[in-house]
PDB file of N, CA and C in Angstrom:
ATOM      1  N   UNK A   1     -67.179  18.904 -21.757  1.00  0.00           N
ATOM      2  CA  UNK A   1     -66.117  19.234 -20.826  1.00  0.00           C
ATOM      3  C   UNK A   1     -66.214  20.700 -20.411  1.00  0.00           C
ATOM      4  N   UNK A   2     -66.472  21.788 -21.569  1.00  0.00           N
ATOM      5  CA  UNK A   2     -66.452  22.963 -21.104  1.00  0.00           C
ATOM      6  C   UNK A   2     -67.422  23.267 -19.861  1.00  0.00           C
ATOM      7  N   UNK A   3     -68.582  22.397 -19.606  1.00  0.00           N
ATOM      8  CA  UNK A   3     -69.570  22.745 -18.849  1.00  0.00           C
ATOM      9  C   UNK A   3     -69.314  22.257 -17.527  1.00  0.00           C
ATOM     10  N   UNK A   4     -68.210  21.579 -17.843  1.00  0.00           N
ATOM     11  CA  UNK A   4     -67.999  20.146 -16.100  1.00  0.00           C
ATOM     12  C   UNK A   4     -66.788  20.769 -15.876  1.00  0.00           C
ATOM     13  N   UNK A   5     -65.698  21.286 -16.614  1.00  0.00           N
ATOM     14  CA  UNK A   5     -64.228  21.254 -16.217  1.00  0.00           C
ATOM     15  C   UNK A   5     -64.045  22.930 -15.839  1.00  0.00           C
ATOM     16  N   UNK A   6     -63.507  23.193 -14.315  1.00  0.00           N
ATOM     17  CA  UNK A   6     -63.412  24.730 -14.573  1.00  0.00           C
ATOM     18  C   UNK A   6     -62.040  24.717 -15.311  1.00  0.00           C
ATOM     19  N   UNK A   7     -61.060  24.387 -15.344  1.00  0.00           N
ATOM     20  CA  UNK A   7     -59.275  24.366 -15.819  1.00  0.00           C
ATOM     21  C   UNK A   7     -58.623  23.282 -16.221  1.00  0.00           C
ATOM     22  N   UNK A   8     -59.074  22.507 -17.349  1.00  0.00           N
ATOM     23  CA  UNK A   8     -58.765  21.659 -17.666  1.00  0.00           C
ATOM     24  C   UNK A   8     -57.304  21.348 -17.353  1.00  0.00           C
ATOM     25  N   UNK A   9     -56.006  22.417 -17.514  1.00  0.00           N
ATOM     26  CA  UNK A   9     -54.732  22.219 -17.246  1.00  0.00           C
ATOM     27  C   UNK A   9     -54.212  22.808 -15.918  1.00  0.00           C
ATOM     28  N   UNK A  10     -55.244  22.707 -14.737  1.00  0.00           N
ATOM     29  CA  UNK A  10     -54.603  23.353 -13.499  1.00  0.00           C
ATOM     30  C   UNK A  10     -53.673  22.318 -12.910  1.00  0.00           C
ATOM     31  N   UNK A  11     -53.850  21.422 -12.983  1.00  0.00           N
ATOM     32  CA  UNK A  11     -52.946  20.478 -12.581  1.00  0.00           C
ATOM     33  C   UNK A  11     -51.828  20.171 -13.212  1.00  0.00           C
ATOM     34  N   UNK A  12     -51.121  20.726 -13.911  1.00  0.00           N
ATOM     35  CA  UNK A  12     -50.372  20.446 -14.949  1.00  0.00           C
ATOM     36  C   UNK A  12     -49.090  21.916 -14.398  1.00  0.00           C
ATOM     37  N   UNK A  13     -49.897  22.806 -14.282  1.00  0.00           N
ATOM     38  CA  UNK A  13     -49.578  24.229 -13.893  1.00  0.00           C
ATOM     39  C   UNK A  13     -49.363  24.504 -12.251  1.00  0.00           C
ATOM     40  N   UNK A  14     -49.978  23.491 -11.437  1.00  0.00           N
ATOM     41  CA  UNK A  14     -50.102  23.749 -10.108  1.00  0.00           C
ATOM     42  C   UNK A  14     -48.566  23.942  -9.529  1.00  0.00           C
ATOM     43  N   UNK A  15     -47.983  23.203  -9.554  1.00  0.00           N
ATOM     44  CA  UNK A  15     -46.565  22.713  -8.786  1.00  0.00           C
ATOM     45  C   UNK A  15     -46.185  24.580  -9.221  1.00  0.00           C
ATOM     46  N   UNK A  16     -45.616  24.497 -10.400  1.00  0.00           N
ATOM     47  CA  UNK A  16     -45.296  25.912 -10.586  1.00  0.00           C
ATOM     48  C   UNK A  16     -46.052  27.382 -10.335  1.00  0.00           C
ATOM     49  N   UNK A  17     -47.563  27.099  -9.904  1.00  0.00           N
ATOM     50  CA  UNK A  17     -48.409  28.360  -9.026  1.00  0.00           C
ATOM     51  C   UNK A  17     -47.932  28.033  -7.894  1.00  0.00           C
ATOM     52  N   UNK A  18     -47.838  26.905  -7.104  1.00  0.00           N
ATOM     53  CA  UNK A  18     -47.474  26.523  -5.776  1.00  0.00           C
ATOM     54  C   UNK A  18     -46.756  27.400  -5.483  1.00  0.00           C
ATOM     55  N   UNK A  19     -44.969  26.992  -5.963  1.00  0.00           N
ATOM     56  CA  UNK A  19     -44.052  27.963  -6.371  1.00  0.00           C
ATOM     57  C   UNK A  19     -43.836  29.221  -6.093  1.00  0.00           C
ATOM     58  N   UNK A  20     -44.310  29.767  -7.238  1.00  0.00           N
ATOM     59  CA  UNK A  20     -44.612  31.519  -7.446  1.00  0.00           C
ATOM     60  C   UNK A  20     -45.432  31.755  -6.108  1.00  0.00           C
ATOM     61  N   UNK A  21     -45.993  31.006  -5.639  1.00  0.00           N
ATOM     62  CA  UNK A  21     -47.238  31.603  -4.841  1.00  0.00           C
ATOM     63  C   UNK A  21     -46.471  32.068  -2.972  1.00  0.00           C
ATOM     64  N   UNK A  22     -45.371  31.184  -2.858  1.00  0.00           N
ATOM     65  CA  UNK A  22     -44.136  30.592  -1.601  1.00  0.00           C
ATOM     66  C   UNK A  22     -44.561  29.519  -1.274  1.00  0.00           C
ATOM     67  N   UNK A  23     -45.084  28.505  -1.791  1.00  0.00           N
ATOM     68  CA  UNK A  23     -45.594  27.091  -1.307  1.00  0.00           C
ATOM     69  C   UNK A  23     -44.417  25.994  -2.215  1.00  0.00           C
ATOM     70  N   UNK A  24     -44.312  25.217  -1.239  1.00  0.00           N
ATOM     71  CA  UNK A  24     -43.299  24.405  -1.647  1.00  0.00           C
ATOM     72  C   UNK A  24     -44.327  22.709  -1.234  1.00  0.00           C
ATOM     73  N   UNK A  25     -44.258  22.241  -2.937  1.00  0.00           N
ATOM     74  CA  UNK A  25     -45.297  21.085  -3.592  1.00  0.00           C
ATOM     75  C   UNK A  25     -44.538  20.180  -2.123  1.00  0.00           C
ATOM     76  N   UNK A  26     -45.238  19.185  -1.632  1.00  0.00           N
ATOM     77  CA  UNK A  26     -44.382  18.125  -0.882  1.00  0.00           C
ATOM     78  C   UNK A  26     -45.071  16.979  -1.167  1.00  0.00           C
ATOM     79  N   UNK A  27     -46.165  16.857  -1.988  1.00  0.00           N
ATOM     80  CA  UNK A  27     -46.685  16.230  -2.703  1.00  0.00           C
ATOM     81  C   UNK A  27     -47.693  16.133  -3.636  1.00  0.00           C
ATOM     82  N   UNK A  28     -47.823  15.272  -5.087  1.00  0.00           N
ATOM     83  CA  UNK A  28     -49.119  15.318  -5.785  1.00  0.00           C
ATOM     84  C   UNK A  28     -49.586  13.961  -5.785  1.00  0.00           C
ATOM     85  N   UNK A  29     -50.832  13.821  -6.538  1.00  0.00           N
ATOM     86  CA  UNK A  29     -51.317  11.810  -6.673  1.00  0.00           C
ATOM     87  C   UNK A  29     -52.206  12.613  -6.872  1.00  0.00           C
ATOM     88  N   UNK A  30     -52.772  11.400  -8.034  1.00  0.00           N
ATOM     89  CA  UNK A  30     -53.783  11.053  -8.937  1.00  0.00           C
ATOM     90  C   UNK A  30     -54.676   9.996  -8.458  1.00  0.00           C
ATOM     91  N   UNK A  31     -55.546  10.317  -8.683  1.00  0.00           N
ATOM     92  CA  UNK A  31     -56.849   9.709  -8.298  1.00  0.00           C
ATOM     93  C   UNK A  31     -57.598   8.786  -9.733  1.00  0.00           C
ATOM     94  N   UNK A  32     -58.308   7.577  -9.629  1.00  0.00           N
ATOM     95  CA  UNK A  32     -58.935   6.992 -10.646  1.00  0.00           C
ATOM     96  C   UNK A  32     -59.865   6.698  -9.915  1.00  0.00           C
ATOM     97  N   UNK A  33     -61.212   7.228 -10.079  1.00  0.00           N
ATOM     98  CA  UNK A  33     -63.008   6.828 -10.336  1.00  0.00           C
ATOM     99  C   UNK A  33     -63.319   6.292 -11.644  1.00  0.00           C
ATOM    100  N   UNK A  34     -63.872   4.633 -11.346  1.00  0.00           N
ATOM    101  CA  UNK A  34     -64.614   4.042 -12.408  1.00  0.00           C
ATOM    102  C   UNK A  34     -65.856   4.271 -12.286  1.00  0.00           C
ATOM    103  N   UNK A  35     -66.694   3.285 -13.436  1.00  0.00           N
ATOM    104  CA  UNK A  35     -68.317   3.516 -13.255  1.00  0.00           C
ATOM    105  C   UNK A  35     -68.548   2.023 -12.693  1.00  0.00           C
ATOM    106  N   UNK A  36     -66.941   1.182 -12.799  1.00  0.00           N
ATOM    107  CA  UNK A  36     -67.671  -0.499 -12.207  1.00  0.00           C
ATOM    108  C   UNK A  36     -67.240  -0.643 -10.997  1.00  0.00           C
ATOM    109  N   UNK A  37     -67.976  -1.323 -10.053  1.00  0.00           N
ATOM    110  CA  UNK A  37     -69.312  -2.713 -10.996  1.00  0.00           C
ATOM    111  C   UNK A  37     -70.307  -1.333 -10.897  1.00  0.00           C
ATOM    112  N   UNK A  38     -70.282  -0.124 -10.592  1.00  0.00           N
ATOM    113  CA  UNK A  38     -72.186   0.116 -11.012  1.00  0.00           C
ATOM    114  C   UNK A  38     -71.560   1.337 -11.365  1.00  0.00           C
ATOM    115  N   UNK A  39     -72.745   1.815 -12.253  1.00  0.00           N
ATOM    116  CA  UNK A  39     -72.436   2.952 -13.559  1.00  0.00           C
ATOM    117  C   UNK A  39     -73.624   4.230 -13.022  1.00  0.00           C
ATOM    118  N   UNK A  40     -73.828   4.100 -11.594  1.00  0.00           N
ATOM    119  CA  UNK A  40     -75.109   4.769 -11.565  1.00  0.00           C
ATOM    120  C   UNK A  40     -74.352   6.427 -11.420  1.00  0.00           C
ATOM    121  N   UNK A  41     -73.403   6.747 -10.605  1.00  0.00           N
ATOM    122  CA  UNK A  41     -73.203   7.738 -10.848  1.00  0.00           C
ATOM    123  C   UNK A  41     -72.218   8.852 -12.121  1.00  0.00           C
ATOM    124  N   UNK A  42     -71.960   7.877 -12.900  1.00  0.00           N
ATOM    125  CA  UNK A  42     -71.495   8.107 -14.355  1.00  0.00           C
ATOM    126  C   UNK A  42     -72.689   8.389 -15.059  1.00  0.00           C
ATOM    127  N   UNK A  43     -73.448   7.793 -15.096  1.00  0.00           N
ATOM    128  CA  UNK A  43     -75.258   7.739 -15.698  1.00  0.00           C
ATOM    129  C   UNK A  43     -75.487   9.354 -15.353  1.00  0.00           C
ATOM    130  N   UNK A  44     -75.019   9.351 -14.431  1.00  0.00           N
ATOM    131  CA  UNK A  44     -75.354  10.885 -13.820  1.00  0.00           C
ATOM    132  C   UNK A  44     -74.654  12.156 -14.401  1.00  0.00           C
ATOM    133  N   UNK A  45     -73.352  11.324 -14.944  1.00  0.00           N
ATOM    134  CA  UNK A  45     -72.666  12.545 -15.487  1.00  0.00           C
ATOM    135  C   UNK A  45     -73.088  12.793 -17.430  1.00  0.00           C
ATOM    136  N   UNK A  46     -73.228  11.235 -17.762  1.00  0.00           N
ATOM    137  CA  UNK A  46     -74.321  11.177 -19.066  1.00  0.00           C
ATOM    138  C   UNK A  46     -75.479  12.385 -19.365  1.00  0.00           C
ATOM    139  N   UNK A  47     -76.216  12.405 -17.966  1.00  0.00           N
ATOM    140  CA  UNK A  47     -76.849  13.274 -18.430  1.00  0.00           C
ATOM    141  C   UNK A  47     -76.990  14.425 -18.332  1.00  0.00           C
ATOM    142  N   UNK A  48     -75.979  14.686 -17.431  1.00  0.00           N
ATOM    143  CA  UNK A  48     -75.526  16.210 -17.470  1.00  0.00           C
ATOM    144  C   UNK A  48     -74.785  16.618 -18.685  1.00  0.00           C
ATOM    145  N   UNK A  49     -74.087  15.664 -19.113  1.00  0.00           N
ATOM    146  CA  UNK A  49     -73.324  16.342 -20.169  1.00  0.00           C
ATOM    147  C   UNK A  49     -74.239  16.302 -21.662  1.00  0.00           C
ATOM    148  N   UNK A  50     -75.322  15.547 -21.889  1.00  0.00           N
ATOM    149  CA  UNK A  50     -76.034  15.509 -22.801  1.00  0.00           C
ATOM    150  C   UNK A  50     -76.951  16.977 -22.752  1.00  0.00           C
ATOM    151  N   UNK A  51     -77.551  16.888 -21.188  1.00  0.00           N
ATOM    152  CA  UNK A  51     -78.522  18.403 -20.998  1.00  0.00           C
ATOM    153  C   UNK A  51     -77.782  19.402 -21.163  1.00  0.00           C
ATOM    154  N   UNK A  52     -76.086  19.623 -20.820  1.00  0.00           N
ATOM    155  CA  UNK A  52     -75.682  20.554 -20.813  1.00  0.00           C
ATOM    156  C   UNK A  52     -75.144  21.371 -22.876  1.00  0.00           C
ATOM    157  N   UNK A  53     -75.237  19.792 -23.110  1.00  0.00           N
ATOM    158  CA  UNK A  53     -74.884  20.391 -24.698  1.00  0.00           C
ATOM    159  C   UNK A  53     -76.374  20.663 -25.521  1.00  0.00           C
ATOM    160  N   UNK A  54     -77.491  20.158 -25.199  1.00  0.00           N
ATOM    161  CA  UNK A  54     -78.487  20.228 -25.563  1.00  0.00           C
ATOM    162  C   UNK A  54     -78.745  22.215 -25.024  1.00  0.00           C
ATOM    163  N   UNK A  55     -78.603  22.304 -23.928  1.00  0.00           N
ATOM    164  CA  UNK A  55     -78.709  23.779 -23.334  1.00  0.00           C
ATOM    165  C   UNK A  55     -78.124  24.399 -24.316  1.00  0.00           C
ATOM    166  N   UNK A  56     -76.910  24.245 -24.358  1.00  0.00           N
ATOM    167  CA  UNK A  56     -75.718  25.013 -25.475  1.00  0.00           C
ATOM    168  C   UNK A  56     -76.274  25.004 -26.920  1.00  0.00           C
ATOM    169  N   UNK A  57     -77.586  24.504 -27.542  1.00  0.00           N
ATOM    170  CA  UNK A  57     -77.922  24.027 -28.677  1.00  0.00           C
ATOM    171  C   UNK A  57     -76.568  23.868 -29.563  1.00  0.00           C
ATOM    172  N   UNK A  58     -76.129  22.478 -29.273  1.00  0.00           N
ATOM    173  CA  UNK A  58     -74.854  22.002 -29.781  1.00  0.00           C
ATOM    174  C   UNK A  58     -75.399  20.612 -30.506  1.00  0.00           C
ATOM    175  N   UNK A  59     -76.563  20.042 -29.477  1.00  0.00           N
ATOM    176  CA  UNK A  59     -77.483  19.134 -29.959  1.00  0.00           C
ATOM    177  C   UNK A  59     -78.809  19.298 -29.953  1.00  0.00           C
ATOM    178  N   UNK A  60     -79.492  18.329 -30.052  1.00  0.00           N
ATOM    179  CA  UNK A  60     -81.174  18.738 -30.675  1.00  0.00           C
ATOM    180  C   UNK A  60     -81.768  17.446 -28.916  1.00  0.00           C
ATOM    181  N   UNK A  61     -82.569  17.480 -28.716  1.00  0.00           N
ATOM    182  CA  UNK A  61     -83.410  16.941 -27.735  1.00  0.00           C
ATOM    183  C   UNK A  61     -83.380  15.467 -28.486  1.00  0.00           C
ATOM    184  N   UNK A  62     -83.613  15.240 -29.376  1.00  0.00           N
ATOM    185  CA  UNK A  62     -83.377  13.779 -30.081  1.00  0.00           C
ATOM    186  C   UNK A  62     -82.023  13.132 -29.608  1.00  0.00           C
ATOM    187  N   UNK A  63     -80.797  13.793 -30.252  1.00  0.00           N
ATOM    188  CA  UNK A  63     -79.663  13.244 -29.659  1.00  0.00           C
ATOM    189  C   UNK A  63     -79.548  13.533 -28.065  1.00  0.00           C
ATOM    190  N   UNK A  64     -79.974  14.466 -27.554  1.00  0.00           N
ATOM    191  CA  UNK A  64     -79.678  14.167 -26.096  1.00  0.00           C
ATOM    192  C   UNK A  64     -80.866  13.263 -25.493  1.00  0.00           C
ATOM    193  N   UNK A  65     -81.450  12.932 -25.917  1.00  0.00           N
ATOM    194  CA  UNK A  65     -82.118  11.559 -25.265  1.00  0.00           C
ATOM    195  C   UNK A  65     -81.407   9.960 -25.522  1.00  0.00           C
ATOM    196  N   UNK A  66     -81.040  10.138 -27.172  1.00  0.00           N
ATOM    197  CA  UNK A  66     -80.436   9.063 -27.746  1.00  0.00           C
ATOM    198  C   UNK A  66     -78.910   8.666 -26.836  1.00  0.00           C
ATOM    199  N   UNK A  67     -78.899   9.878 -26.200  1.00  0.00           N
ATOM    200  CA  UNK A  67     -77.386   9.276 -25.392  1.00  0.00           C
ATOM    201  C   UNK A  67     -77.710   9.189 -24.286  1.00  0.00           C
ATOM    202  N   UNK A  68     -78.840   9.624 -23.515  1.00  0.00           N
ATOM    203  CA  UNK A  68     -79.134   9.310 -22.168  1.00  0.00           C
ATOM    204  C   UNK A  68     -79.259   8.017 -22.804  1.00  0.00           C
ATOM    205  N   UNK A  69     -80.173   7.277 -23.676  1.00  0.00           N
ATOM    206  CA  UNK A  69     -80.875   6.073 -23.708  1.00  0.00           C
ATOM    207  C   UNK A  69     -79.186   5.059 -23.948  1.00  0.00           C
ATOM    208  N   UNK A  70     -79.019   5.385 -24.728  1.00  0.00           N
ATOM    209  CA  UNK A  70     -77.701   4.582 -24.973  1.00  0.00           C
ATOM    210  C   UNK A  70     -76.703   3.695 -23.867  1.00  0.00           C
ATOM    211  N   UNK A  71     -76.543   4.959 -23.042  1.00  0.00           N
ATOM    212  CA  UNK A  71     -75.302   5.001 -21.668  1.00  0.00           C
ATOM    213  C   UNK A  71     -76.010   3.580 -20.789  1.00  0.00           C
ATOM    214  N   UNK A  72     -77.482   3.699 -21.032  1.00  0.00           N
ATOM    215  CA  UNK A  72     -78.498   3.116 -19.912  1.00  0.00           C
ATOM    216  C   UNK A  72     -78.051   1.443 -20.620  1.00  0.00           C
ATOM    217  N   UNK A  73     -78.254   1.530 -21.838  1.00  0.00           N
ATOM    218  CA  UNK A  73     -78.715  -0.088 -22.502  1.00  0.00           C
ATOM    219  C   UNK A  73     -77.175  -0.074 -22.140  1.00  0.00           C
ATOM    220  N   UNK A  74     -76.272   0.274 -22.167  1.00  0.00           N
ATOM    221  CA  UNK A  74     -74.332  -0.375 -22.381  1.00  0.00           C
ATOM    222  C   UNK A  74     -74.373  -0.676 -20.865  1.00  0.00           C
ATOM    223  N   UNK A  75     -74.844   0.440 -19.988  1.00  0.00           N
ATOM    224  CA  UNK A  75     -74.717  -0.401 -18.590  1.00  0.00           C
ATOM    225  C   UNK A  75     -75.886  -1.350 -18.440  1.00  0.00           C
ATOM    226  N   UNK A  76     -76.990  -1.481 -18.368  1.00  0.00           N
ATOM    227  CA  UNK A  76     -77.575  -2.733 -18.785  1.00  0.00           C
ATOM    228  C   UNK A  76     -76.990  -4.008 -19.119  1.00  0.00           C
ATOM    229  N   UNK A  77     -75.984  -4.263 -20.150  1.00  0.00           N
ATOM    230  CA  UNK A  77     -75.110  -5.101 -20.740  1.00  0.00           C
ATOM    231  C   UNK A  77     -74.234  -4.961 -20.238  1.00  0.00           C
ATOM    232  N   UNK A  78     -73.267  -4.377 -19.115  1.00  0.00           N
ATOM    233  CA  UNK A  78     -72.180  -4.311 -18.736  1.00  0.00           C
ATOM    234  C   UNK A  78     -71.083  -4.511 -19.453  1.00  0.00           C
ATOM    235  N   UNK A  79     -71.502  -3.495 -20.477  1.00  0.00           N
ATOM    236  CA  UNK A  79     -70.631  -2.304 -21.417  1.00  0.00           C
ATOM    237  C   UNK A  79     -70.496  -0.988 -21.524  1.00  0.00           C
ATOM    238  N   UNK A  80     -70.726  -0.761 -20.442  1.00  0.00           N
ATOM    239  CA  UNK A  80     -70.891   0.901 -19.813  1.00  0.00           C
ATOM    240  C   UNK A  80     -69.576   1.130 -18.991  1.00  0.00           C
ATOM    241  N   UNK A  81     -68.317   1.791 -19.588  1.00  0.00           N
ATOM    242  CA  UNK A  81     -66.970   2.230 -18.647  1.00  0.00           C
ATOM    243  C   UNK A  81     -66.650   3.332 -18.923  1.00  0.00           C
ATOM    244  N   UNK A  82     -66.786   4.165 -17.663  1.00  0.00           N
ATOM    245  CA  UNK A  82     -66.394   5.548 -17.788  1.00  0.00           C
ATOM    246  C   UNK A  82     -65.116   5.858 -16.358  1.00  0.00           C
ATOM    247  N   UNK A  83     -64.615   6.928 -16.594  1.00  0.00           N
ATOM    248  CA  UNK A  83     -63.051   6.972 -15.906  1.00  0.00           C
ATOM    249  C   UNK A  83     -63.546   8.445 -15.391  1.00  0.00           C
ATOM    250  N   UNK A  84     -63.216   8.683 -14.269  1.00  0.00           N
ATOM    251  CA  UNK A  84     -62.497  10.328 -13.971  1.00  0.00           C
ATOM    252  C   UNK A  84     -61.084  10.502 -13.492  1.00  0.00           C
ATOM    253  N   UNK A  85     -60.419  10.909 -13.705  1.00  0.00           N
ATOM    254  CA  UNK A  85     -59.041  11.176 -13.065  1.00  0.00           C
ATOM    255  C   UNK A  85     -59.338  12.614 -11.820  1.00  0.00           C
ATOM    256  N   UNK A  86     -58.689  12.439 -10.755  1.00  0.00           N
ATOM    257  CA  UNK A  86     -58.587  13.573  -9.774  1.00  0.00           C
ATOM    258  C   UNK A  86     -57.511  13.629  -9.192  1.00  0.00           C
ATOM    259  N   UNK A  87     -56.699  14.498  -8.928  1.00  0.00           N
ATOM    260  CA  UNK A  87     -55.803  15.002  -8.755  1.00  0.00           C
ATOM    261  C   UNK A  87     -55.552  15.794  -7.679  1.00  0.00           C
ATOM    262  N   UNK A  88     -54.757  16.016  -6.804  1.00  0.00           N
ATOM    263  CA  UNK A  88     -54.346  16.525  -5.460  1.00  0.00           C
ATOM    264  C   UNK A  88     -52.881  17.103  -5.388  1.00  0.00           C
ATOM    265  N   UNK A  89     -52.674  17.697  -4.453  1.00  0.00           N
ATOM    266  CA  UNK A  89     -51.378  18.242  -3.655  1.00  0.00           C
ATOM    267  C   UNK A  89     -51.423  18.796  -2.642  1.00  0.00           C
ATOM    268  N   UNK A  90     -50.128  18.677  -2.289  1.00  0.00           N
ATOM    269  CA  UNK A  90     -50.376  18.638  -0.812  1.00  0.00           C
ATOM    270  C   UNK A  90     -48.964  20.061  -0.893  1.00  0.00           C
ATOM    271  N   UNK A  91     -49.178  20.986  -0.043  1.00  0.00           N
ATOM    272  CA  UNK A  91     -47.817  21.872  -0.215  1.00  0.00           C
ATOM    273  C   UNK A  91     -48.133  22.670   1.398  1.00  0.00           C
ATOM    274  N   UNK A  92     -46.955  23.170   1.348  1.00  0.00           N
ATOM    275  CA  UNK A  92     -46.816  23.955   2.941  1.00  0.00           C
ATOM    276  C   UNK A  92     -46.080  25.384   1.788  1.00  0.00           C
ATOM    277  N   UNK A  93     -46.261  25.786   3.031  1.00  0.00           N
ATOM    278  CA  UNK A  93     -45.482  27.739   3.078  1.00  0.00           C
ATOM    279  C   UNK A  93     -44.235  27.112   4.407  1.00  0.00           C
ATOM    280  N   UNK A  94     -43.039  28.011   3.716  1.00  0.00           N
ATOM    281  CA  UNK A  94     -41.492  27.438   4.571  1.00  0.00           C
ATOM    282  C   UNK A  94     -41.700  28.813   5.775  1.00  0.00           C
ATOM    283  N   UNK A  95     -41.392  28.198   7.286  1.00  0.00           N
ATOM    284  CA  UNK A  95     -41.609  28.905   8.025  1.00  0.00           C
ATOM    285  C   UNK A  95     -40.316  30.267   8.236  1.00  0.00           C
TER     286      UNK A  95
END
């Protein structure tokens, strides 16, 4: 996450920067990205996040292959489910 997420809690915090900032929220919504029916661009985030902890020597080149290989055989079997949540708002400045 540290390598993919710039602010894990900006959204949580936004309405109230809105705020402070003279923006008045007039709306938020949440967003859901699956990996089904196809897992190809989750596969994608597999291996970024494997290269990126392997970079970090957090893991060894063994385990970051073992989870590229893994992600591949579960979607193979269509047992491969991955989620992103995204998040929005919509705000104006009061004239």
């Amino acid at each position: 996450m540290d390598g993919m997420v710039h602010d894990r809690w900006l959204m949580r915090r936004l309405s109230a920067m809105l705020r402070t900032a003279g923006f008045e929220a007039l709306q938020s919504r949440s967003y859901g990205y699956t990996s089904l029916p196809d897992a190809t661009y989750m596969i994608t985030l597999v291996d970024r996040g494997a290269d990126l902890l392997l970079n970090a020597g957090r893991i060894g080149p063994g385990m970051a292959d073992a989870l590229k290989v893994e992600a591949r055989r579960r979607a193979d079997v269509d047992h491969f489910y991955g989620l992103i949540v995204f998040a929005s708002a919509v705000a104006r400045r009061p004239a």
